[in-house]
Protein backbone atom coordinates (compact mmCIF):
# COMPACT_ATOMS: atom_id res chain seq x y z
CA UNK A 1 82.75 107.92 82.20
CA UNK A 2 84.01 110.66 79.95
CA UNK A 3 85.37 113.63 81.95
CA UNK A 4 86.86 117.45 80.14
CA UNK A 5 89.79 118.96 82.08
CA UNK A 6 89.52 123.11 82.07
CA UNK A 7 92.71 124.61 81.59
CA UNK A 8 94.69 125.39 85.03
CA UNK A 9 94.06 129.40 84.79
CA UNK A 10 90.51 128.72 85.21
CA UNK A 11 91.04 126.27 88.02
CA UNK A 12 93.39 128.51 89.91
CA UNK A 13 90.44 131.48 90.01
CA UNK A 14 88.21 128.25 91.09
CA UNK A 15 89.96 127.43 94.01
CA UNK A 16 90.56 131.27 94.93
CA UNK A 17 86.58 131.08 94.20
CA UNK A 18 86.33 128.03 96.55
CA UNK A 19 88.68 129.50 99.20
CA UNK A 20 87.00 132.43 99.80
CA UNK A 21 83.66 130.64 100.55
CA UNK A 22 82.50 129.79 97.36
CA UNK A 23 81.14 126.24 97.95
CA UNK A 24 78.75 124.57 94.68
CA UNK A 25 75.96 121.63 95.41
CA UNK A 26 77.76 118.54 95.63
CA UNK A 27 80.73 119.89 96.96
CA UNK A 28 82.82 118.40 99.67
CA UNK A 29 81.60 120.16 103.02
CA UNK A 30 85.17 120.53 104.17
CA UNK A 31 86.78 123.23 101.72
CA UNK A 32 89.83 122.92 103.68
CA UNK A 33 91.24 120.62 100.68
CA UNK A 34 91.00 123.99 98.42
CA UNK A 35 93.67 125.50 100.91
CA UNK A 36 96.03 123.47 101.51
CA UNK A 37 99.64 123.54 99.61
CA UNK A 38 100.14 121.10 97.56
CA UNK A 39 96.68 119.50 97.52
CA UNK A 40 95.61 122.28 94.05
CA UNK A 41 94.65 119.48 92.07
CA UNK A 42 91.88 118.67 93.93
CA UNK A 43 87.99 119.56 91.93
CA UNK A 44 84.84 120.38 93.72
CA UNK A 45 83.67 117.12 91.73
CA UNK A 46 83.99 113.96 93.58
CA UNK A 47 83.16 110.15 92.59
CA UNK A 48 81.49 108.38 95.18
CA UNK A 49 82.96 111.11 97.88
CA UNK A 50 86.35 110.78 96.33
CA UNK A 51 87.51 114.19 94.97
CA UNK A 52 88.15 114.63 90.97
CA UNK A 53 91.98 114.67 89.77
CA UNK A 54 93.03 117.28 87.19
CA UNK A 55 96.64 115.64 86.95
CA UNK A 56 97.74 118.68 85.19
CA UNK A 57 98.19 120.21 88.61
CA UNK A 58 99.74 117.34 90.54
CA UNK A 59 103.35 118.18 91.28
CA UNK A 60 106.12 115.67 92.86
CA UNK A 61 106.86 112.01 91.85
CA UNK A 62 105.38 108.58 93.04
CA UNK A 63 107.30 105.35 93.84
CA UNK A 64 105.66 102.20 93.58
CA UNK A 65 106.24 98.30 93.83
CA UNK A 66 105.17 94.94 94.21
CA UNK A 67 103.19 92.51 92.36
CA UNK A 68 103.31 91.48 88.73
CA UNK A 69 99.98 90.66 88.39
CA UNK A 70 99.23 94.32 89.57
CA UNK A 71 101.65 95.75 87.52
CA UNK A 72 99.64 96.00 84.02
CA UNK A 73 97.13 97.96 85.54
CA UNK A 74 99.22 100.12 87.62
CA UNK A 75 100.99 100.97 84.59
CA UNK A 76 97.83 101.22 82.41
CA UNK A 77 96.44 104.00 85.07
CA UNK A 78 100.13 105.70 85.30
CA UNK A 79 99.66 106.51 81.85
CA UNK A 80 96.16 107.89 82.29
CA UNK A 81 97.09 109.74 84.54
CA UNK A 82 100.53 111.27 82.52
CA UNK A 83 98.07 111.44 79.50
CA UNK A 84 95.62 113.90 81.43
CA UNK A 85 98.72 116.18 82.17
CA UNK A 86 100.72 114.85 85.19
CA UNK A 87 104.04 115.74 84.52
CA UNK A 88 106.11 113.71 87.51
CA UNK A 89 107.24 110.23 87.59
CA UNK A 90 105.48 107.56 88.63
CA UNK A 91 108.06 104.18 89.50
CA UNK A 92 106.51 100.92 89.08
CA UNK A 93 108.90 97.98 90.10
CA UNK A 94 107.23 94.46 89.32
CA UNK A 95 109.33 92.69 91.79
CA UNK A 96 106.52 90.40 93.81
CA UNK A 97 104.16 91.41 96.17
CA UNK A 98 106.66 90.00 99.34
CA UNK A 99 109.51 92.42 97.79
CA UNK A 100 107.21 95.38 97.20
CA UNK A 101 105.82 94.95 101.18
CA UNK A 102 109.56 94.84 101.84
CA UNK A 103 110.15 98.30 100.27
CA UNK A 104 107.69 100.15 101.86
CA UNK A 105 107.03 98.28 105.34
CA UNK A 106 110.40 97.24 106.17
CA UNK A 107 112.30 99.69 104.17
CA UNK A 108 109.82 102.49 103.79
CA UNK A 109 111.35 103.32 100.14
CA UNK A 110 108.14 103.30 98.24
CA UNK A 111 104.89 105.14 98.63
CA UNK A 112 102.39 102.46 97.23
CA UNK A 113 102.89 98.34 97.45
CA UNK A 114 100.96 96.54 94.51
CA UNK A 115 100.40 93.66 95.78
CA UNK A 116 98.16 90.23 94.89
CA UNK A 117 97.31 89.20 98.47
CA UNK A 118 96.83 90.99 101.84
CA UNK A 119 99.94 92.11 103.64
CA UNK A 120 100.69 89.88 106.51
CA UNK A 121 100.78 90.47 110.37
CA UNK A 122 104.53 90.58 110.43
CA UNK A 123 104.68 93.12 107.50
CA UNK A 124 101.87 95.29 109.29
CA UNK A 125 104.10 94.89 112.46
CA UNK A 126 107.21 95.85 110.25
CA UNK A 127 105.12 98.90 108.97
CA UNK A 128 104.38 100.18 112.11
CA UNK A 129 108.00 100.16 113.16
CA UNK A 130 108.59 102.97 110.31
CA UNK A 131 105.24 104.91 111.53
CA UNK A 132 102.78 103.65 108.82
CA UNK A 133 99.61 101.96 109.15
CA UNK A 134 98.96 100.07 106.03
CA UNK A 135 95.63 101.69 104.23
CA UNK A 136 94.54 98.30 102.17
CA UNK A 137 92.82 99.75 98.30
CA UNK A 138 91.29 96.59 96.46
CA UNK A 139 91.23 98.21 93.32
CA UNK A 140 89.99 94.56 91.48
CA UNK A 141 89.80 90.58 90.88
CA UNK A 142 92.20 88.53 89.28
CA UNK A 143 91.18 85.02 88.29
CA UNK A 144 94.26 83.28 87.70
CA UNK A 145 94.97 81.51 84.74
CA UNK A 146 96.49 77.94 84.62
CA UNK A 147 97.67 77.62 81.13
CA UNK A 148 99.67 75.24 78.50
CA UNK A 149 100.97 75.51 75.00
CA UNK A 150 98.38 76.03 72.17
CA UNK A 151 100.34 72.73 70.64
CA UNK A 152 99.21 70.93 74.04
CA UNK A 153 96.08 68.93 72.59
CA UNK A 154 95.07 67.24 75.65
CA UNK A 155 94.79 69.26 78.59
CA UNK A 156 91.57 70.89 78.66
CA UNK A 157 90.37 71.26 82.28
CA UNK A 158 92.04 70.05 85.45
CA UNK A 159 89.97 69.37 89.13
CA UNK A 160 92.34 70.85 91.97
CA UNK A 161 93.45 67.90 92.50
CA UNK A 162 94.85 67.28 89.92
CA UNK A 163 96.53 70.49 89.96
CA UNK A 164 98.58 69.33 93.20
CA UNK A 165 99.60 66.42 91.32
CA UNK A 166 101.10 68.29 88.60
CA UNK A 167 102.59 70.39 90.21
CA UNK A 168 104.08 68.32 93.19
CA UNK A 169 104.47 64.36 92.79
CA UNK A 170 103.92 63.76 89.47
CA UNK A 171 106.34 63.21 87.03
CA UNK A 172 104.60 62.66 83.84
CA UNK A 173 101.40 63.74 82.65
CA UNK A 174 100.04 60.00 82.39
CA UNK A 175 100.36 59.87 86.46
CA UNK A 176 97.97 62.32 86.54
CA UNK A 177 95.78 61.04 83.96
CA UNK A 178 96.51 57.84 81.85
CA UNK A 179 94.84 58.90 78.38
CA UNK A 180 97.57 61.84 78.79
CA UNK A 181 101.15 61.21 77.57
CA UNK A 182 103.71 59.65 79.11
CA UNK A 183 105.66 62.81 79.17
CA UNK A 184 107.71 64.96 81.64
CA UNK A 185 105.30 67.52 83.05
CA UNK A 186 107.52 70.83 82.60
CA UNK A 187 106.60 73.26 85.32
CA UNK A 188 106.41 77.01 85.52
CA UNK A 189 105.99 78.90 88.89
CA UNK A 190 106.07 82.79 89.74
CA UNK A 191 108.79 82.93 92.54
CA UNK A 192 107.96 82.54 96.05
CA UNK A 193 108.41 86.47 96.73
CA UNK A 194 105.26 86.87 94.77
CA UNK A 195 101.79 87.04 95.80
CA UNK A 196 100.72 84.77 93.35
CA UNK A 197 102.96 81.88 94.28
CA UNK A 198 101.28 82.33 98.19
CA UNK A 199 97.96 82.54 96.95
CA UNK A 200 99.03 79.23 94.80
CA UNK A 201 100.16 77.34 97.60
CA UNK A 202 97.41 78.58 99.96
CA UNK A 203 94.63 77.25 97.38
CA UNK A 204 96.27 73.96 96.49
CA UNK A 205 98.47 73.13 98.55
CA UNK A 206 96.90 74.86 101.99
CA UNK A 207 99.90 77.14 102.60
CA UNK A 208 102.37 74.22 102.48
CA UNK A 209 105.62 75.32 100.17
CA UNK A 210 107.52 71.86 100.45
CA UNK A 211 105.36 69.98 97.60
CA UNK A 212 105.83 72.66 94.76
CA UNK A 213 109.77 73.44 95.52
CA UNK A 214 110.26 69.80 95.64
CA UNK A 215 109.14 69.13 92.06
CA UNK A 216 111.10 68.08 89.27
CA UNK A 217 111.45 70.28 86.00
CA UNK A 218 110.07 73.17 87.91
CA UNK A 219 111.50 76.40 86.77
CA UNK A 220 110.50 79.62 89.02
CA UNK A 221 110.85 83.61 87.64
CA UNK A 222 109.33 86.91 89.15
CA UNK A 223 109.03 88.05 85.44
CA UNK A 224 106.00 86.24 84.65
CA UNK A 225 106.48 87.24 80.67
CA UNK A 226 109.51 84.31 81.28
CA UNK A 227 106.75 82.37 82.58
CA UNK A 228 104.89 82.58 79.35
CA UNK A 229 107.65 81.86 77.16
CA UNK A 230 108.57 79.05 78.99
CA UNK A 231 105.05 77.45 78.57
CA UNK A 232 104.83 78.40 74.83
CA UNK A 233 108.04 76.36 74.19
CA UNK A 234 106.74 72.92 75.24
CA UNK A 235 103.11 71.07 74.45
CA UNK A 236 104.27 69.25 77.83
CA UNK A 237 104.29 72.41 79.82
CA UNK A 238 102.38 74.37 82.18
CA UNK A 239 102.35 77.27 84.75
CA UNK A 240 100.21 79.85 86.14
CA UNK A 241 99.80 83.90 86.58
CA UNK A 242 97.49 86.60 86.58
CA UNK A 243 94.62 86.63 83.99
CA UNK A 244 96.40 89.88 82.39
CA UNK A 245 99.04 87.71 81.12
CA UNK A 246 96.82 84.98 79.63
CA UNK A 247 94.78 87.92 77.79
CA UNK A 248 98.05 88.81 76.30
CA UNK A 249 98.93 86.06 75.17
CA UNK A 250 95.76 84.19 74.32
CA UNK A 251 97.24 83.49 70.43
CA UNK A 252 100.16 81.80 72.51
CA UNK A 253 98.89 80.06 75.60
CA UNK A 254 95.17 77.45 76.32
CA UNK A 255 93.88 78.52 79.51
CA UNK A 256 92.30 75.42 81.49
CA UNK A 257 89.26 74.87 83.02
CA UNK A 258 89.51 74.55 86.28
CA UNK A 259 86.93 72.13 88.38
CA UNK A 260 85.17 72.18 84.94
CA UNK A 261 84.33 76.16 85.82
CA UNK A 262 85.68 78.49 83.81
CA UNK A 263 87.76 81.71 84.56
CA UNK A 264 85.58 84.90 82.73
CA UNK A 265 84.02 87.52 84.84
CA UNK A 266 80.36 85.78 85.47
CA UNK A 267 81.96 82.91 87.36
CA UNK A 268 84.54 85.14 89.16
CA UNK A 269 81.30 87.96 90.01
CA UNK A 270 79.13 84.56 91.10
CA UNK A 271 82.64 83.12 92.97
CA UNK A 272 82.42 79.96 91.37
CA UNK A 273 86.26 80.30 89.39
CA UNK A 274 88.11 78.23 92.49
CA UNK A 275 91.10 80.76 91.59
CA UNK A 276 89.70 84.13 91.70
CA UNK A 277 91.59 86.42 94.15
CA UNK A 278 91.65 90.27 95.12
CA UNK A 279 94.23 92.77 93.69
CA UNK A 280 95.45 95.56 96.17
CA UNK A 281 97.75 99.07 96.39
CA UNK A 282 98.51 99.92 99.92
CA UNK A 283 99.79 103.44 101.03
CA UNK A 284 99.28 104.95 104.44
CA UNK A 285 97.59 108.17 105.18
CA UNK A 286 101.10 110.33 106.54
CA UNK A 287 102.06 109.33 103.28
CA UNK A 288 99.36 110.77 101.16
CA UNK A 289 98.84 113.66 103.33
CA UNK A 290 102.90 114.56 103.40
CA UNK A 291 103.06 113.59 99.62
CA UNK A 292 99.65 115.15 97.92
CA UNK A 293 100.84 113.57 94.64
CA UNK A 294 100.35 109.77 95.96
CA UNK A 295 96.99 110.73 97.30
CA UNK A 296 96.23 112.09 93.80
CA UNK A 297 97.22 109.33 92.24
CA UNK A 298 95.41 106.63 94.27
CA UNK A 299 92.53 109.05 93.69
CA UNK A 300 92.48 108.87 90.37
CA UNK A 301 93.54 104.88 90.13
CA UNK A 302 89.90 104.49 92.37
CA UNK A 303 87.78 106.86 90.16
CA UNK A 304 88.54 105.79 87.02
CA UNK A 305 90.16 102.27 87.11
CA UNK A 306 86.89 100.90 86.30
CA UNK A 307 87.35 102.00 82.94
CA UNK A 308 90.25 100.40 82.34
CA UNK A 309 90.46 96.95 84.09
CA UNK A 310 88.74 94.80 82.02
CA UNK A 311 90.89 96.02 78.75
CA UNK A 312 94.21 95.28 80.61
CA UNK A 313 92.50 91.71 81.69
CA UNK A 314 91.16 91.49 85.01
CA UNK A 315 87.81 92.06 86.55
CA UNK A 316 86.04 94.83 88.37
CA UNK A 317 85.56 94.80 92.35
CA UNK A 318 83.30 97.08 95.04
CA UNK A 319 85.15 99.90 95.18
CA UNK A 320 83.32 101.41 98.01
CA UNK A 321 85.57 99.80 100.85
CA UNK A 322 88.67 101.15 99.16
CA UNK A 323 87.41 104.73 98.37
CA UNK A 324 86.15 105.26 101.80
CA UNK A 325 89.53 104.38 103.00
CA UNK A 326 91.00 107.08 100.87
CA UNK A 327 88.17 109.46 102.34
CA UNK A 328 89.11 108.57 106.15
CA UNK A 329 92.83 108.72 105.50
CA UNK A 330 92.58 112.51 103.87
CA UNK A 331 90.64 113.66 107.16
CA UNK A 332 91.68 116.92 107.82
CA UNK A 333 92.36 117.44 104.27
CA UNK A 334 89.57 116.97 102.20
């Protein structure tokens, strides 16, 4: 979707246009939005009922953080959105998707939590404590990527199975198959703040922690660039993260097969990738409606992240849960 932004002279006279009664086909019904302080940036336009962004009249900054799997894209639409003509700052911290629920459910420092699995009940009950009610935006699909060295010549595809075993009880790669070496399996792990290492142990191990922190050679990092570089180092190692990191580093890294399926968008659309999992922001609507420059942003993110997820290395989702979300939360606004 290409879209041209007119210069903010003519969309001041628009909105004074718009306030006064003014009211195109295909307009938002409520033209209270067009009023109200802060909220300037919003066009008669609107994607799927979500108003149109011109960024060059968003004011205030944005504080974000959370996942590193989320992180590539957040940052890939934070730039968008400065290229367009937003001239705050948006803060992206990749610090896990259990620290960035900390910051802005426990510690309501942040605006938006990336994050690479729902929020849980005691994070929602955290939330509430600090007058938020979590507003869940799955802005796409991750399948993620189990991968080894491109000098690792024998690992092709694993079952899930197998995947426990290597990452839990076995010590060598011949345990787990005996054509394989007889080699020290070196493991890489995201850290257990992250989304990814729940959604991990929830797939293969069913939510049980004690077989992955038990096993030897296992090195853990919320950086999930360390991750790589660990893996790269060593035919006899392997770890896992989001695809976006496997894209990245596809002249590095051999993603495996996993249950002989494949991770590429027809098997994640057709659900047959055993690994593929939702990506989320959460904000809350006192929080979009008392800063107008988050609710911009996650406006934006929804309306054009299509665009841009499948160049930073993830997948497209139905964005119609998330947007009307955004729609109910703004009530009162647009």
């Amino acid at each position: 979707m290409k879209r041209i932004l007119i210069g903010t002279a003519f969309l001041a006279l628009s909105a004074m246009v718009f306030a006064a009664g003014g009211q195109e086909a295909g307009a938002s019904a409520d033209a209270g939005s067009a009023k109200t302080p802060g909220f300037e940036w919003i066009l008669e336009e609107s994607i799927a009922g979500v108003p149109d962004v011109n960024p060059m009249l968003v004011n205030g900054d944005v504080i974000s953080a959370g996942s590193s799997t989320v992180f590539p894209l957040a940052e890939r639409m934070a730039e968008r959105f400065n290229d367009e003509g937003y001239t705050g700052k948006i803060t992206i911290d990749s610090i896990g998707s259990g620290a960035g629920f900390e910051r802005w459910a426990v510690t309501a420092e942040t605006d938006i939590a990336n994050a690479s699995r729902p929020i849980k009940d005691k994070e929602v009950a955290a939330a509430k404590e600090k007058g938020r009610t979590p507003i869940t935006f799955k802005i796409g699909t991750d399948a993620l990527a189990v991968c080894v060295s491109k000098a690792n010549t024998f690992a092709k595809d694993v079952t899930m199975d197998e995947l426990a075993l290597i990452f839990s009880t076995a010590r060598t790669w011949s345990d787990v198959r005996s054509d394989w070496p007889a080699q020290p399996i070196l493991r890489f792990s995201p850290g257990t703040d992250s989304g990814t290492f729940d959604y991990f142990v929830e797939e293969v191990f069913n939510k049980k922690k004690e077989p992955i922190l038990g096993a030897e050679n296992l090195q853990l990092s919320e950086d999930d660039n360390i991750l790589v570089q660990g893996i790269e180092g060593s035919p006899y190692a392997i770890g896992y993260f989001g695809f976006a990191y496997y894209v990245e580093n596809a002249a590095k890294l051999n993603i495996l097969k996993i249950n002989g399926v494949e991770a590429n968008k027809e098997n994640v659309d057709a659900a047959t990738y055993p690994l593929a999992r939702p990506l989320f922001m959460y904000s809350d609507a006192g929080v979009m409606k008392s800063k107008p420059q988050v609710a911009a942003f996650l406006a934006f993110v929804l309306n054009y992240v299509e665009e841009e997820i499948t160049d930073v290395g993830y997948f497209p989702t139905d964005l119609a849960p998330a947007r009307k979300g955004w729609i109910d939360a703004m009530k009162g606004v647009y």
